[in-house]
C-alpha atoms as a PDB file:
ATOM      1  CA  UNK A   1      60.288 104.810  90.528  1.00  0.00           C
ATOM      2  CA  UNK A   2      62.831 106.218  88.295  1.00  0.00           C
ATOM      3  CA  UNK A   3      64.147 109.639  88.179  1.00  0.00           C
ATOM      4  CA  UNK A   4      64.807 111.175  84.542  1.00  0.00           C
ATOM      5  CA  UNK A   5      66.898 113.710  83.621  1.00  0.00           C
ATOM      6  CA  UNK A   6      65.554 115.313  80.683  1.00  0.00           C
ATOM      7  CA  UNK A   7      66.872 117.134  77.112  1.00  0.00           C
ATOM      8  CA  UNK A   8      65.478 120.275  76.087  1.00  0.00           C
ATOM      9  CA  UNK A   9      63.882 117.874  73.106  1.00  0.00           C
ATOM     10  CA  UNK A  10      61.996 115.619  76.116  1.00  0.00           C
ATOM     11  CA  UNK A  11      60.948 118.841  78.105  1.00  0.00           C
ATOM     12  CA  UNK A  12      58.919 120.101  75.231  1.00  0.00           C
ATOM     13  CA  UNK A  13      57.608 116.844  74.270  1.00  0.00           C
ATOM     14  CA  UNK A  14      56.601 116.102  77.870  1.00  0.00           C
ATOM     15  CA  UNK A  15      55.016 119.606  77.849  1.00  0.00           C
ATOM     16  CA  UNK A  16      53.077 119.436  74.882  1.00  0.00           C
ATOM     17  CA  UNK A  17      51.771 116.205  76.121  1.00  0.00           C
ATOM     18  CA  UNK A  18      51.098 117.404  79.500  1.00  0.00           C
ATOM     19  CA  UNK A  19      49.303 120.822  77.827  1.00  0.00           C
ATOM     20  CA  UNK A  20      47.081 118.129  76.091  1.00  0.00           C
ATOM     21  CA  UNK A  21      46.163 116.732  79.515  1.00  0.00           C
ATOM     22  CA  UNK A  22      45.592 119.981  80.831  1.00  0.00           C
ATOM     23  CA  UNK A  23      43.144 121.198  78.158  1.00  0.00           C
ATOM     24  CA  UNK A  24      41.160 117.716  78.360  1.00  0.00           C
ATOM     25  CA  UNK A  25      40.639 117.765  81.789  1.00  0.00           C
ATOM     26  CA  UNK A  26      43.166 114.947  82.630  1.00  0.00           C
ATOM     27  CA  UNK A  27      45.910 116.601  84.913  1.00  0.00           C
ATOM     28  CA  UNK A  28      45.541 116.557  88.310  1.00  0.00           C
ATOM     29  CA  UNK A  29      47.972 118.707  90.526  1.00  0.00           C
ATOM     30  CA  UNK A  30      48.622 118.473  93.631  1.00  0.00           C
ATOM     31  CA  UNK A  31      49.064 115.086  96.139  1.00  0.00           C
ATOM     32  CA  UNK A  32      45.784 115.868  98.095  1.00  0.00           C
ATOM     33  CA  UNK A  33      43.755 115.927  94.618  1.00  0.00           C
ATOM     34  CA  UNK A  34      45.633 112.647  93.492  1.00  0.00           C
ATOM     35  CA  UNK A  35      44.844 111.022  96.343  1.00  0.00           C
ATOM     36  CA  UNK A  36      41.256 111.691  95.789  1.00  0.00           C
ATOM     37  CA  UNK A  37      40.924 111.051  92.250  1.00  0.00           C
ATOM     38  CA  UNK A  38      40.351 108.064  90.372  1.00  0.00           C
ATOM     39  CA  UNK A  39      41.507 106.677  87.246  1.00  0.00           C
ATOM     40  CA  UNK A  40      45.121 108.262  87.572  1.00  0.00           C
ATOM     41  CA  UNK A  41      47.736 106.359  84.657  1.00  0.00           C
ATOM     42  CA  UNK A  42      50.532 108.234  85.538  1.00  0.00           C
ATOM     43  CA  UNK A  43      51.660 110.256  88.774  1.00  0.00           C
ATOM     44  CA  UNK A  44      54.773 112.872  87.953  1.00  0.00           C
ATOM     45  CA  UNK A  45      56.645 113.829  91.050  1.00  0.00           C
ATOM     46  CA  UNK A  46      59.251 117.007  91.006  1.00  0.00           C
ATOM     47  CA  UNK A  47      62.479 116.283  92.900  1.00  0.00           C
ATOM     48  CA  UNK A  48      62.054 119.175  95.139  1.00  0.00           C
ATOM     49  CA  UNK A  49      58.394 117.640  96.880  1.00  0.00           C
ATOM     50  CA  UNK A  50      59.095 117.227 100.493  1.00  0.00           C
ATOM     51  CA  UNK A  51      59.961 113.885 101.808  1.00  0.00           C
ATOM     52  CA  UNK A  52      55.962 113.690 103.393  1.00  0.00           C
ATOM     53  CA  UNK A  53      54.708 114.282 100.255  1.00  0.00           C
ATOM     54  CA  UNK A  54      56.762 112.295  98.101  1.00  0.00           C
ATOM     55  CA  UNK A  55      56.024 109.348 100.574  1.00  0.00           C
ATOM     56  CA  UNK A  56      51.999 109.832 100.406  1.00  0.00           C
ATOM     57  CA  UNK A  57      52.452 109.793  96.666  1.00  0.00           C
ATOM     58  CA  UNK A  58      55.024 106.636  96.026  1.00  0.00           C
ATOM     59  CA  UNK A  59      52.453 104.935  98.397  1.00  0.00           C
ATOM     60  CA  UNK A  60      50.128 106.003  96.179  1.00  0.00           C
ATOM     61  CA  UNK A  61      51.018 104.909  92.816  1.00  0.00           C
ATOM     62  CA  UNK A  62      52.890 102.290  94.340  1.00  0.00           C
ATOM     63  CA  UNK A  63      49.362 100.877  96.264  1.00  0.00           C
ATOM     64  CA  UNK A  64      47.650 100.950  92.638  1.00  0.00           C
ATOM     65  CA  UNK A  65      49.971  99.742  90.609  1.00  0.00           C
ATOM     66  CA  UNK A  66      50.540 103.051  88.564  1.00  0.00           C
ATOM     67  CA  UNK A  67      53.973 104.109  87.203  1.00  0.00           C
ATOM     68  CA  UNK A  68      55.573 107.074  89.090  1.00  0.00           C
ATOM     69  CA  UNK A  69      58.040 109.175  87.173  1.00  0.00           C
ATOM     70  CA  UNK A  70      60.482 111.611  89.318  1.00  0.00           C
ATOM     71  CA  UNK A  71      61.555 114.924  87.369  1.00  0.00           C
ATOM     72  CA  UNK A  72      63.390 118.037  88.095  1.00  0.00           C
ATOM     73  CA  UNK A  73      61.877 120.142  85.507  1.00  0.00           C
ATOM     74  CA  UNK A  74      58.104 119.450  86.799  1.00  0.00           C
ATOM     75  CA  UNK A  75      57.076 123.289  86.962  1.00  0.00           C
ATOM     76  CA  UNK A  76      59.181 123.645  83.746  1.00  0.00           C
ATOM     77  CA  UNK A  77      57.119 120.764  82.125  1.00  0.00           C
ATOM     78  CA  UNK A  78      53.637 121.827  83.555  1.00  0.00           C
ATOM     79  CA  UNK A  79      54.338 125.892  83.423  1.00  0.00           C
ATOM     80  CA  UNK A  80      52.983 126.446  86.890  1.00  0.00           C
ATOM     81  CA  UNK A  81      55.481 127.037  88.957  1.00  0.00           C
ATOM     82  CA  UNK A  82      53.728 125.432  92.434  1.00  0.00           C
ATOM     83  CA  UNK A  83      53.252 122.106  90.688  1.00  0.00           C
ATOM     84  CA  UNK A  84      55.641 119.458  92.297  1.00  0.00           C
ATOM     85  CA  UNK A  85      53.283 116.362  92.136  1.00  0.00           C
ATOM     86  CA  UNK A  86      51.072 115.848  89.301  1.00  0.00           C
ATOM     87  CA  UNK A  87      48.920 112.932  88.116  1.00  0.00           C
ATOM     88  CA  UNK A  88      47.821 112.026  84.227  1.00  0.00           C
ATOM     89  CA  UNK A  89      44.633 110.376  83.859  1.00  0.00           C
ATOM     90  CA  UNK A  90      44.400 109.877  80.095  1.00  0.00           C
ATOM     91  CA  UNK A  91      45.589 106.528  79.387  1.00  0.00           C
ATOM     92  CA  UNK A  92      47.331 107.280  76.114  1.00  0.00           C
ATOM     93  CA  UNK A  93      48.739 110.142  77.313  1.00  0.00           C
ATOM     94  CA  UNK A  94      50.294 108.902  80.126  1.00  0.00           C
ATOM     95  CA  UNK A  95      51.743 106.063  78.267  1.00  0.00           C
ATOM     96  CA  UNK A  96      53.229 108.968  75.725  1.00  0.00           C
ATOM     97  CA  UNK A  97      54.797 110.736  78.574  1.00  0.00           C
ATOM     98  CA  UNK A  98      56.571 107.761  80.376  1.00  0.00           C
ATOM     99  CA  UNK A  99      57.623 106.471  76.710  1.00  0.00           C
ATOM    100  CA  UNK A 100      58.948 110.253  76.150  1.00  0.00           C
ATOM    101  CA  UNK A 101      60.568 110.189  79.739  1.00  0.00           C
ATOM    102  CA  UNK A 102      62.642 106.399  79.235  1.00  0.00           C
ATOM    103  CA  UNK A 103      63.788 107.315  75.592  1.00  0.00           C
ATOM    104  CA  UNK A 104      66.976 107.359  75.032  1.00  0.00           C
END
C-alpha cells in the first residue's frame, strides 16, 4: 500500500478516469459493497477511513492480491463527499488510475 499525494494535473486525471468507472458501472463505494463484490482491480482508500475500516479493506485487497492505493483527495477524486473507500472493477481502468497515481 502506498499513499500518493496528488497534483491538481493527477486529481483530474484520476477523476476523469474514475467518472468513466462510474458511468460503466465499475465503481464500487463503500467497504461493505467491496467486500461483497467480485472482480475488484483496484481498491482506493481516503486517508481519513477509520482504522476498522481501513483494516477490513487492506485485508481485503491484500487477501486477493489487488493493488490498494491510499489518497487524501478521495471525495475530491470521486465528487461524493461520503466516499472514503472505493473499489475499480474495470481492468484497464484501474491499471490507468494506479499508473496516473505512481507518475512522477
Amino acid at each position: 500500500m502506498q499513499k500518493y499525494c496528488l497534483t491538481r494535473e493527477k486529481i483530474d486525471k484520476i477523476a476523469a478516469y474514475v467518472g468513466f468507472a462510474i458511468k460503466s458501472g465499475a465503481f464500487v463505494p463503500g467497504v461493505d459493497n467491496i467486500k461483497a463484490s467480485n472482480g475488484i482491480k483496484l481498491v482506493i482508500a481516503d486517508a481519513t477511513l477509520s482504522d476498522n475500516s481501513f483494516r477490513r479493506v487492506s485485508r481485503y485487497a491484500e487477501e486477493r492480491g489487488i493493488p490498494l492505493a491510499l489518497s487524501d483527495n478521495l471525495a475530491e477524486i470521486c465528487r461524493k463527499d461520503a466516499v472514503k473507500a472505493a473499489g475499480i472493477k474495470n481492468a484497464d481502468l484501474a491499471a490507468a488510475i494506479l499508473k496516473t497515481f505512481e507518475s512522477n
